[in-house]
N, C-alpha and C. Protein backbone atom coordinates (compact mmCIF):
# COMPACT_ATOMS: atom_id res chain seq x y z
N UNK A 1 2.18 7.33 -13.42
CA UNK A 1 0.74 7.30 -13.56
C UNK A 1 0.21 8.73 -13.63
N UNK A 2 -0.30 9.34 -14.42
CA UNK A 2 -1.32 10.30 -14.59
C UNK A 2 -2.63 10.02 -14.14
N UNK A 3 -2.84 11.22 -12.84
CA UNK A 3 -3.94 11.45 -12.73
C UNK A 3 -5.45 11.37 -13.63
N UNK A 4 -6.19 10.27 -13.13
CA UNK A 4 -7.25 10.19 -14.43
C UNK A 4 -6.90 9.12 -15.28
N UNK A 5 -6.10 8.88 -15.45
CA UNK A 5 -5.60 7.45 -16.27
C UNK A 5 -6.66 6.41 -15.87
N UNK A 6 -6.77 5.39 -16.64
CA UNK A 6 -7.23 4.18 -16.25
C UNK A 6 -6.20 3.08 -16.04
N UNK A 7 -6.41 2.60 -14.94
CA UNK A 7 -5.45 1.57 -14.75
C UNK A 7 -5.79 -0.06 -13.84
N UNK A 8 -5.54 -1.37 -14.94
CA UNK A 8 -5.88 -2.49 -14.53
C UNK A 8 -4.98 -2.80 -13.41
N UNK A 9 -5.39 -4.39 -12.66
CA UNK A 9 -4.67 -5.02 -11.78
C UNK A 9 -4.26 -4.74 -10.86
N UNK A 10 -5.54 -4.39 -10.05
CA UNK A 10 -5.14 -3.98 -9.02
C UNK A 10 -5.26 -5.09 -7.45
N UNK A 11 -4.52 -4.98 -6.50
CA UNK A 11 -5.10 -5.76 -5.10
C UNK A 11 -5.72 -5.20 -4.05
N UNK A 12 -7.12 -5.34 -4.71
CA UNK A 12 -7.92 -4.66 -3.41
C UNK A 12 -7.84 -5.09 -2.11
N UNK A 13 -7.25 -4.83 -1.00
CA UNK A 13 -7.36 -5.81 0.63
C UNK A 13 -8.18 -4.60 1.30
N UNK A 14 -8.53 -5.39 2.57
CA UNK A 14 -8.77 -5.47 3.65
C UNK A 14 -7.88 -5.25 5.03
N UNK A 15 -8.14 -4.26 5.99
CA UNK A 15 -7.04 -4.33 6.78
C UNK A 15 -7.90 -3.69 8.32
N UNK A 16 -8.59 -4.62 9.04
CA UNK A 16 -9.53 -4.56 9.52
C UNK A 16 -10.62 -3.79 8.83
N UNK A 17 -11.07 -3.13 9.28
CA UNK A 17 -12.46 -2.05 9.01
C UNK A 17 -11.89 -1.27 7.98
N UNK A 18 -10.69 -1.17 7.30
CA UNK A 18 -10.50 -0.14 6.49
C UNK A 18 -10.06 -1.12 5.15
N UNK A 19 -9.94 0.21 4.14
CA UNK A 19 -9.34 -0.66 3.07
C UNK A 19 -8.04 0.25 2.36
N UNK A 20 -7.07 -0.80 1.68
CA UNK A 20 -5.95 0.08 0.52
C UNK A 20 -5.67 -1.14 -0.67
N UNK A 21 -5.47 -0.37 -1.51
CA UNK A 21 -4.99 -1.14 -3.04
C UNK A 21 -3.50 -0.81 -3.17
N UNK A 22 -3.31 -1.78 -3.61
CA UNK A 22 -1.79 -1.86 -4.71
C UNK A 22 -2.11 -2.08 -6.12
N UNK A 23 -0.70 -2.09 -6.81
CA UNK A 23 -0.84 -2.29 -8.49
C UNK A 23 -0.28 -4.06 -7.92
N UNK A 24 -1.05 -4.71 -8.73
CA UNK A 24 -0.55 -6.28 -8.87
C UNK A 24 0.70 -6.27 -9.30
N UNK A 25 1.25 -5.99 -10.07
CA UNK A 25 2.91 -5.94 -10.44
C UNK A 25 3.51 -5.46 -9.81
N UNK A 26 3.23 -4.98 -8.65
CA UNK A 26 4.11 -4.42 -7.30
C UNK A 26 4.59 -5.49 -6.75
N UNK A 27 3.18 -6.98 -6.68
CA UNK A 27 3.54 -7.86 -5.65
C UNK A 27 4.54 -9.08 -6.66
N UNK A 28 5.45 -9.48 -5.68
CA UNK A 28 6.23 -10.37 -6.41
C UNK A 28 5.64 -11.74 -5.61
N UNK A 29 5.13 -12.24 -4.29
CA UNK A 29 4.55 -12.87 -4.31
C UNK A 29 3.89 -12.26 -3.11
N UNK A 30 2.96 -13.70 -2.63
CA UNK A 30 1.77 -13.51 -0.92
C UNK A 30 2.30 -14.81 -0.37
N UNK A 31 2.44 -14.02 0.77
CA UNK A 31 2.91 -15.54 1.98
C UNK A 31 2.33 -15.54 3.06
N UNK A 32 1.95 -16.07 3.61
CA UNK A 32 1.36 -16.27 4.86
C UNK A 32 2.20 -15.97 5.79
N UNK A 33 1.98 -15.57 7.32
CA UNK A 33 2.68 -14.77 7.84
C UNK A 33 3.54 -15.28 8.53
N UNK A 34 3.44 -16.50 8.76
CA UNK A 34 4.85 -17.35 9.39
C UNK A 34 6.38 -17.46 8.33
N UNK A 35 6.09 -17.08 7.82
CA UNK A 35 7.22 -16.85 6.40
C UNK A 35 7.83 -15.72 7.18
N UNK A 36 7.55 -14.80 7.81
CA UNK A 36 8.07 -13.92 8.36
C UNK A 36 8.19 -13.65 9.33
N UNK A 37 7.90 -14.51 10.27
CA UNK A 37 7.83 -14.59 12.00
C UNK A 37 7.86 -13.30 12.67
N UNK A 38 6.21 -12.70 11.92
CA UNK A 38 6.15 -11.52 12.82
C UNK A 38 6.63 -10.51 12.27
N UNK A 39 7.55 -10.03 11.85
CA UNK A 39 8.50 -8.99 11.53
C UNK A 39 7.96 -8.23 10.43
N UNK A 40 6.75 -8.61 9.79
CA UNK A 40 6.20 -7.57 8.41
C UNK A 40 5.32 -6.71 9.31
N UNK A 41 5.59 -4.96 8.71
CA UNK A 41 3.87 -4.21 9.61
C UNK A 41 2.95 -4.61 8.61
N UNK A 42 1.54 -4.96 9.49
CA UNK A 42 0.70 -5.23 9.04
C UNK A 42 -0.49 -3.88 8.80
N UNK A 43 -0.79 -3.43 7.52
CA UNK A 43 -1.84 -2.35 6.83
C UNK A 43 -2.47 -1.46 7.92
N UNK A 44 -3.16 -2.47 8.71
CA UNK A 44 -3.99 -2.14 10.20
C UNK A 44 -3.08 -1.08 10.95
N UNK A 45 -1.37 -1.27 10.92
CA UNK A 45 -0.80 -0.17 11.96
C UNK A 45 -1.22 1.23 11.30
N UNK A 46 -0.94 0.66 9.85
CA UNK A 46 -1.28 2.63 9.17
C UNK A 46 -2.48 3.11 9.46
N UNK A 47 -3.68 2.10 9.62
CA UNK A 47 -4.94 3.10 9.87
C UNK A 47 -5.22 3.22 11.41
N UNK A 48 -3.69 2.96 12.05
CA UNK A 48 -4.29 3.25 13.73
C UNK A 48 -4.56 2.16 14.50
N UNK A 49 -4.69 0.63 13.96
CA UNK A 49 -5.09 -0.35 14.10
C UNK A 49 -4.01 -1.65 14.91
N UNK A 50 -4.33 -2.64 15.75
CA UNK A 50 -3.42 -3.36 16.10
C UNK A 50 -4.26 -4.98 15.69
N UNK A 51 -3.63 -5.71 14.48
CA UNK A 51 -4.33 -6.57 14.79
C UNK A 51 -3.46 -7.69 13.56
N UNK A 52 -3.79 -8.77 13.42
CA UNK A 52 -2.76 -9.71 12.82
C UNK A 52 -3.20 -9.95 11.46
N UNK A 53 -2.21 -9.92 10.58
CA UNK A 53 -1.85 -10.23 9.06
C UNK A 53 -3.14 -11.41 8.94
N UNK A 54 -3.14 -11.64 7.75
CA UNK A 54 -3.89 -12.91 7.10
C UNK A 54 -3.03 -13.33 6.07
N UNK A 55 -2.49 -12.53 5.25
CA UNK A 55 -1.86 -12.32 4.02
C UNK A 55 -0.37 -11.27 4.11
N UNK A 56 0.48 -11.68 3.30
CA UNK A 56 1.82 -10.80 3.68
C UNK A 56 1.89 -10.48 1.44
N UNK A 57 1.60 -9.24 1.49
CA UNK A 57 2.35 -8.98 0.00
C UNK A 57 4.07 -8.71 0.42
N UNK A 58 4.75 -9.55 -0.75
CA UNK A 58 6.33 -8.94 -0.65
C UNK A 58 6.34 -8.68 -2.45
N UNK A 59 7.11 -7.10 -1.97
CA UNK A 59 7.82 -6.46 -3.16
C UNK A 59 8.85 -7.22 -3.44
N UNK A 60 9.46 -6.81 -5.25
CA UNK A 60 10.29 -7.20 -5.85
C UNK A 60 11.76 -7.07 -4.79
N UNK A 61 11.43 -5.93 -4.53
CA UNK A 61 12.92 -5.32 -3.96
C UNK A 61 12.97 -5.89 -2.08
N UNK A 62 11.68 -6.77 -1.56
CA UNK A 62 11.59 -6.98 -0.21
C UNK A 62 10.64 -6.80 0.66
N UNK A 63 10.48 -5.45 0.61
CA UNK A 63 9.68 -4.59 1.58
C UNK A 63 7.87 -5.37 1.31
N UNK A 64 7.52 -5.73 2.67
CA UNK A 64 6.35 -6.09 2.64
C UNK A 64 5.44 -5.36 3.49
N UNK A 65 3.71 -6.18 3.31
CA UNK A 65 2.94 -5.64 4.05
C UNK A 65 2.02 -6.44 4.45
N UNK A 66 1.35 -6.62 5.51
CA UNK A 66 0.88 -7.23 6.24
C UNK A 66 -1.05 -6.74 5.98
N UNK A 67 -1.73 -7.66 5.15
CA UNK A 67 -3.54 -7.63 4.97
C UNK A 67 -4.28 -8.64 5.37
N UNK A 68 -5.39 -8.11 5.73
CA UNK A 68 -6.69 -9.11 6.21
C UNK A 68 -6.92 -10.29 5.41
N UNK A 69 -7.38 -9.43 3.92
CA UNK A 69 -7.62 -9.90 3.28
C UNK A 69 -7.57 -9.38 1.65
N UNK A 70 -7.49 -10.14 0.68
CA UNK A 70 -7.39 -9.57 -0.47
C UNK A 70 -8.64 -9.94 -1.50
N UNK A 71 -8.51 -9.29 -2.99
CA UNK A 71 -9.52 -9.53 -4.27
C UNK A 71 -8.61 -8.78 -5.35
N UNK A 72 -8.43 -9.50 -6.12
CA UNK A 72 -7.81 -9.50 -7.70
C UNK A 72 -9.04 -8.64 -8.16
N UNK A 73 -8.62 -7.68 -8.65
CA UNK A 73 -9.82 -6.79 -9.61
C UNK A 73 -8.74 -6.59 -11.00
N UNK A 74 -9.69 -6.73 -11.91
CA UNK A 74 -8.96 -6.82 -13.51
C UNK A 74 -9.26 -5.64 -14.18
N UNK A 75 -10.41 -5.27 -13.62
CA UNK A 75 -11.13 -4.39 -14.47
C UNK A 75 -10.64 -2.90 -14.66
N UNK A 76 -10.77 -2.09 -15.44
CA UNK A 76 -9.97 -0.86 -15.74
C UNK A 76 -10.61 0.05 -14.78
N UNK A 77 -9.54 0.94 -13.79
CA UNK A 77 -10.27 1.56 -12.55
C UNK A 77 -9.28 3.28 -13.26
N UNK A 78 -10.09 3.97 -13.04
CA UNK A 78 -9.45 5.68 -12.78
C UNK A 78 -9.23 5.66 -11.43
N UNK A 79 -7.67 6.35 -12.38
CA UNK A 79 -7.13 6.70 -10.92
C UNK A 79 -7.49 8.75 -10.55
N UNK A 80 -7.76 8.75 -9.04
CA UNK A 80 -7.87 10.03 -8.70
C UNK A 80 -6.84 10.37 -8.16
N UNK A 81 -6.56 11.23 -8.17
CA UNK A 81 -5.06 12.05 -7.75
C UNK A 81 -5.61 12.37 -6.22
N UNK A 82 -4.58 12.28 -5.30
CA UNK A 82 -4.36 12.66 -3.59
C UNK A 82 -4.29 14.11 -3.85
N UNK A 83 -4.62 14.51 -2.96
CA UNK A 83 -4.59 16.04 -3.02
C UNK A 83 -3.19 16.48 -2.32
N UNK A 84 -3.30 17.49 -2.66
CA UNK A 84 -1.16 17.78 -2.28
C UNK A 84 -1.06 17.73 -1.00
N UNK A 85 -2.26 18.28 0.09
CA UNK A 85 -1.92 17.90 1.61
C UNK A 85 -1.19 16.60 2.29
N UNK A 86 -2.14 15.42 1.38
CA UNK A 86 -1.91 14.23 1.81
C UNK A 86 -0.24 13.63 1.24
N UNK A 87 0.36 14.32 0.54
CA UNK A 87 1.72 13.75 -0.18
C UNK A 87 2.59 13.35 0.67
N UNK A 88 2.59 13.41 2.39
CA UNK A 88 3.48 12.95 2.57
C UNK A 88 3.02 11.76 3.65
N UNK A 89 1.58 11.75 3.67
CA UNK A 89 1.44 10.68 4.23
C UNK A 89 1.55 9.17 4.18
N UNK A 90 2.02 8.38 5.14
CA UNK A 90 2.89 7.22 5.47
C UNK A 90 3.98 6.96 4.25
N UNK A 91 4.71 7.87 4.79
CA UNK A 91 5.71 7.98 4.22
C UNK A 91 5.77 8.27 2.79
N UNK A 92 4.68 9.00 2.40
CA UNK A 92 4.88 9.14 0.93
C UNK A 92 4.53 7.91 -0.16
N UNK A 93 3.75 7.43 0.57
CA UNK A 93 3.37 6.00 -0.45
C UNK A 93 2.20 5.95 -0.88
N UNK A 94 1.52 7.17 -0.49
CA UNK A 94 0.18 7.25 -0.99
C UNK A 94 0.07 8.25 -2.99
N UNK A 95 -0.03 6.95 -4.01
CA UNK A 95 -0.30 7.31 -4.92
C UNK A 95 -1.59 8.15 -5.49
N UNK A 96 -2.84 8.10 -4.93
CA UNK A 96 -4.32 8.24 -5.15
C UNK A 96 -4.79 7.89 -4.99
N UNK A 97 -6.65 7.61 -5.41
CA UNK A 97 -7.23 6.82 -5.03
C UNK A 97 -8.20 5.70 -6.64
N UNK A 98 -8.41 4.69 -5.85
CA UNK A 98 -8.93 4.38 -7.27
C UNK A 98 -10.56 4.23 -6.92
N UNK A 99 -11.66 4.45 -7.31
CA UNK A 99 -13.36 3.61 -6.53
C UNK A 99 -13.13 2.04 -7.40
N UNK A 100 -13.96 1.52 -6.23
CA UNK A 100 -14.57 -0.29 -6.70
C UNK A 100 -15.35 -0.34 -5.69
N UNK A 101 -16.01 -1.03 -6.14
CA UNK A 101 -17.18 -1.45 -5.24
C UNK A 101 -18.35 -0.61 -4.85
N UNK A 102 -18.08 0.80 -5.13
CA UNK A 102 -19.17 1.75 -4.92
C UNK A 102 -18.27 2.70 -3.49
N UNK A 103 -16.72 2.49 -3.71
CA UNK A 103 -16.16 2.86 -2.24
C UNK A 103 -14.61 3.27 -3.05
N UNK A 104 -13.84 4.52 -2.46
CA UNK A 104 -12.32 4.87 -2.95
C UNK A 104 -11.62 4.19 -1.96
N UNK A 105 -10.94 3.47 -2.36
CA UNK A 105 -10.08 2.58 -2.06
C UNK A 105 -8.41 3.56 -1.98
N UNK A 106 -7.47 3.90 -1.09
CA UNK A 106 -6.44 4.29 -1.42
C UNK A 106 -5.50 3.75 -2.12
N UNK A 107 -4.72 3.85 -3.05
CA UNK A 107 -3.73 3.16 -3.85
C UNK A 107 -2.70 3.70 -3.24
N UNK A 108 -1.85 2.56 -2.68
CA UNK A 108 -0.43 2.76 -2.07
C UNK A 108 0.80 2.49 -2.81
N UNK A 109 2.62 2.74 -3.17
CA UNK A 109 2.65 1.81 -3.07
C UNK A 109 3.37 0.74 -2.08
N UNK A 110 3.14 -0.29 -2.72
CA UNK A 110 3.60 -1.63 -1.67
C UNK A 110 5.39 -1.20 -1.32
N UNK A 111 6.25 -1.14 -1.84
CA UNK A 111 7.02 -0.90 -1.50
C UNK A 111 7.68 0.58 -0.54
N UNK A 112 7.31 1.20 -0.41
CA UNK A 112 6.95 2.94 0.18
C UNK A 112 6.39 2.31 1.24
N UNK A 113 4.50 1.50 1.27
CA UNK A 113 3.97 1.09 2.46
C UNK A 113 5.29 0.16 3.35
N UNK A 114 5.92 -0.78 2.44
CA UNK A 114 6.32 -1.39 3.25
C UNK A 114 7.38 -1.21 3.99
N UNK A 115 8.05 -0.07 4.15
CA UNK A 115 9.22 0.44 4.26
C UNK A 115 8.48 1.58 5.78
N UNK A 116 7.46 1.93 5.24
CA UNK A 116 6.71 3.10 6.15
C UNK A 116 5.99 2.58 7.70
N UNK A 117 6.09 1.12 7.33
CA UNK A 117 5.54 -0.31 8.12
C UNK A 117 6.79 -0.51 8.98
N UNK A 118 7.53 -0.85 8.66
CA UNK A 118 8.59 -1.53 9.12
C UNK A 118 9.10 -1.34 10.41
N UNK A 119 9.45 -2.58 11.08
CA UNK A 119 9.48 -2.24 12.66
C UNK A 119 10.31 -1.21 12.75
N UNK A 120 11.75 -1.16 11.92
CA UNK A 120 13.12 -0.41 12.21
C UNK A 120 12.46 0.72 11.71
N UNK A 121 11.72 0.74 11.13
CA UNK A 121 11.15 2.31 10.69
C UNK A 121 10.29 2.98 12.01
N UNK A 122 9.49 2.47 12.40
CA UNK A 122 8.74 3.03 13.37
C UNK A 122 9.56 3.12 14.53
N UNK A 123 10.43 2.18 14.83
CA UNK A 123 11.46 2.89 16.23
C UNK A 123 12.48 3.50 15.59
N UNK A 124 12.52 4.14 14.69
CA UNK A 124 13.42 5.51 14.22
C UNK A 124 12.55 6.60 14.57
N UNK A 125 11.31 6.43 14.53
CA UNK A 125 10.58 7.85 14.09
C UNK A 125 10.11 8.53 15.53
């Protein structure tokens, strides 16, 4: 992705009081969170937050993430580039940002988040 690009399909969620996007073709499907008995981090740990899934995105390759809530946006969004400070935050999964709604939304991605989530990840670190 180039900075400035326009880019469709995105999943805007919810993750208490805060918000992050993915690219829709990240998610291979959404499950509800008993599909995973617990074991996905849920969005809320990255912003500091303790509080329970609504929605579970899982990547192609596995790695999931745990949201409040979601919204299918179709519409063509610019992407803004992260500034180089932020490159290695949660683990490097932070792509940029995209605006909707009148608000920048962070674009993650899902697989990076979900890996950066992960219980075995956080009792490594």
């Amino acid at each position: 992705m180039v900075a400035g690009s326009r880019i469709t399909g995105m999943l805007l969620c919810r993750a208490g009081a805060d918000r992050v996007a993915f690219r829709a073709h990240e998610v291979a499907t959404i499950e509800s969170p008993s599909t995973f008995g617990g074991t996905t981090g849920s969005a809320c740990q990255g912003f500091g937050q303790c509080a329970g899934a609504e929605r579970i995105l899982v990547a192609a390759t596995g790695e999931s993430v745990g949201v409040d809530a979601l919204e299918i946006d179709a519409e063509p969004l610019v992407l803004l580039p992260a500034p180089a400070v932020l490159g290695r935050v949660a683990g490097g999964s932070l792509r940029g940002f995209v605006q909707a709604h009148g608000m920048l939304w962070p674009l993650m991605s899902l697989a990076e988040f979900g890996r950066f989530l992960a219980p075995s990840t956080r009792e490594a670190a």
